[in-house]
C-alpha atoms as a PDB file:
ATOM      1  CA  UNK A   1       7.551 169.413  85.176  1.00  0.00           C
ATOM      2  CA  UNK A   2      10.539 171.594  85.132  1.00  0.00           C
ATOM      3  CA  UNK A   3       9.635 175.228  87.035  1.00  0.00           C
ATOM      4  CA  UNK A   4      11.373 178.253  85.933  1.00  0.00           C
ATOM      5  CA  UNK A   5      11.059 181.700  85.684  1.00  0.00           C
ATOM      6  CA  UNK A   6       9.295 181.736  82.816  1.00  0.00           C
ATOM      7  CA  UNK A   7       6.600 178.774  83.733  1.00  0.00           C
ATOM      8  CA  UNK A   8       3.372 180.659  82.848  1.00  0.00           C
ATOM      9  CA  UNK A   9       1.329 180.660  85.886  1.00  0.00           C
ATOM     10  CA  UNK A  10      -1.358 178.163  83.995  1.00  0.00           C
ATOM     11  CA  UNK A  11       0.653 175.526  83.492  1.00  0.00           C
ATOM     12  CA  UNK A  12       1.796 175.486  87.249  1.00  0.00           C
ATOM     13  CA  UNK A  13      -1.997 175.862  88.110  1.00  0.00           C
ATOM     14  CA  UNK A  14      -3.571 173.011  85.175  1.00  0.00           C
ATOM     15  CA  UNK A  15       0.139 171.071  85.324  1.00  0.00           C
ATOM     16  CA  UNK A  16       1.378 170.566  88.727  1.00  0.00           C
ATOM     17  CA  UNK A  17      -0.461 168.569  92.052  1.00  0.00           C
ATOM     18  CA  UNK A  18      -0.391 171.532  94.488  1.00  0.00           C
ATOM     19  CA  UNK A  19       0.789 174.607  92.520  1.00  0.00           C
ATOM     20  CA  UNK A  20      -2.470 175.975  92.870  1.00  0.00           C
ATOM     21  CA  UNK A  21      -2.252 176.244  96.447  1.00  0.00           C
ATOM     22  CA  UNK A  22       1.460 178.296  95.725  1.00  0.00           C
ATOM     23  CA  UNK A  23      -0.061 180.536  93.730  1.00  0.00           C
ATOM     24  CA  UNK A  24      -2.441 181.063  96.236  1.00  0.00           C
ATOM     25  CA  UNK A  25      -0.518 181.708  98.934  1.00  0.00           C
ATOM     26  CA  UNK A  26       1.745 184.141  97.035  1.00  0.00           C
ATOM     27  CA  UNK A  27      -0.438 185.882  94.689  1.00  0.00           C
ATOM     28  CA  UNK A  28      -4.207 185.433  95.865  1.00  0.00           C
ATOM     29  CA  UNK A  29      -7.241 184.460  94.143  1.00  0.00           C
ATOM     30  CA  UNK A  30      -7.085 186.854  91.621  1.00  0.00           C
ATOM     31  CA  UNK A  31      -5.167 184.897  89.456  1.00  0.00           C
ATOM     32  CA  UNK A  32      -7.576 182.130  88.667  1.00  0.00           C
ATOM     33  CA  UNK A  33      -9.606 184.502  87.515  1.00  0.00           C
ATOM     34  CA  UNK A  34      -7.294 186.531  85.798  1.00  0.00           C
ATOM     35  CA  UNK A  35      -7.277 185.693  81.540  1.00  0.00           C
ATOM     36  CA  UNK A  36      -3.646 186.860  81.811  1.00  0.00           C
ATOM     37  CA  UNK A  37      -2.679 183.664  83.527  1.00  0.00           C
ATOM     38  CA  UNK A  38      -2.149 181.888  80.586  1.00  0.00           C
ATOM     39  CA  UNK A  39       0.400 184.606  79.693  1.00  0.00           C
ATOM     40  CA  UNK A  40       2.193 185.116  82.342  1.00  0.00           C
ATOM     41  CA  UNK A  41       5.146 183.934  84.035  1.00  0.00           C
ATOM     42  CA  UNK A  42       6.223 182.684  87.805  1.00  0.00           C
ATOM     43  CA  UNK A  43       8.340 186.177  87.256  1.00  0.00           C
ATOM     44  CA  UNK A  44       5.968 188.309  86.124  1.00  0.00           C
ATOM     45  CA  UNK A  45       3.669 187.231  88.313  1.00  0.00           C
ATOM     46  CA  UNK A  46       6.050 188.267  91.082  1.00  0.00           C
ATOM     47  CA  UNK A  47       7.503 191.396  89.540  1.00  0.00           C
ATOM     48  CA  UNK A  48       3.233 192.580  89.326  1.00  0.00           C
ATOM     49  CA  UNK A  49       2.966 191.547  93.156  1.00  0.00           C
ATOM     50  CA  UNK A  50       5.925 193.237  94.543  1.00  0.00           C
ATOM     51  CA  UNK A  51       7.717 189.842  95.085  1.00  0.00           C
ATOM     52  CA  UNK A  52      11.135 188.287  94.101  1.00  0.00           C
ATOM     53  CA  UNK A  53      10.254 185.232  92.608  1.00  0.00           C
ATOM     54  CA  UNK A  54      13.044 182.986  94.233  1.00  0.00           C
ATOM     55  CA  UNK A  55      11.201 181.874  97.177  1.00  0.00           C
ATOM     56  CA  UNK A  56       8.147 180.709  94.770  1.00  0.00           C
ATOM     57  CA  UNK A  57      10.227 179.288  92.279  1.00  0.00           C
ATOM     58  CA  UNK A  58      11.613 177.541  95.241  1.00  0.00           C
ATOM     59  CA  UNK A  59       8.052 175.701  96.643  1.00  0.00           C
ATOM     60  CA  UNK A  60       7.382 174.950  93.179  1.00  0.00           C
ATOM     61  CA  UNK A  61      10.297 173.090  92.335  1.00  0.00           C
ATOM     62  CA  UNK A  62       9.644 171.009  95.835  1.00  0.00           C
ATOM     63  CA  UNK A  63       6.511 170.198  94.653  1.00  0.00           C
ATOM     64  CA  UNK A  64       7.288 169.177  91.289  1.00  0.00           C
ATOM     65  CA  UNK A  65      10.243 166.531  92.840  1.00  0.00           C
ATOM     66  CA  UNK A  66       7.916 165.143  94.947  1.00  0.00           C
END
C-alpha cells in the first residue's frame, strides 16, 4: 500500500496490518467512529487535530514496508 497525504484514513484503517493502532495513537478513537473517515485524508486528519502530518505519514509508511 503506498501512504500519502491523501490516503483517506479508511483505507489505512480497513487496508493496512497496524494502521489502526497509528491512527490511534495520533488521532484517538474518535475516528472509528467518525462517518468522515472514509473521506478524509492522513492530512486532513492532521490539519483537524492540530498535527503536521509528517511524523504519521512517517509510521505508516514503516508499517506498510514491513
Amino acid at each position: 500500500m503506498e501512504i500519502s497525504p491523501d490516503t483517506l484514513i479508511g483505507d489505512i484503517v480497513r487496508d493496512l496490518p497496524g494502521g489502526e493502532e497509528v491512527i490511534k495513537k495520533y488521532f484517538g478513537n474518535g475516528c472509528f467512529t467518525c462517518p468522515g473517515m472514509n473521506m478524509e485524508s492522513v492530512s486532513f486528519g492532521a490539519m483537524m487535530h492540530g498535527l503536521e502530518p509528517e511524523p504519521i505519514l512517517r509510521d505508516l509508511r514503516e508499517l506498510a514496508i514491513n
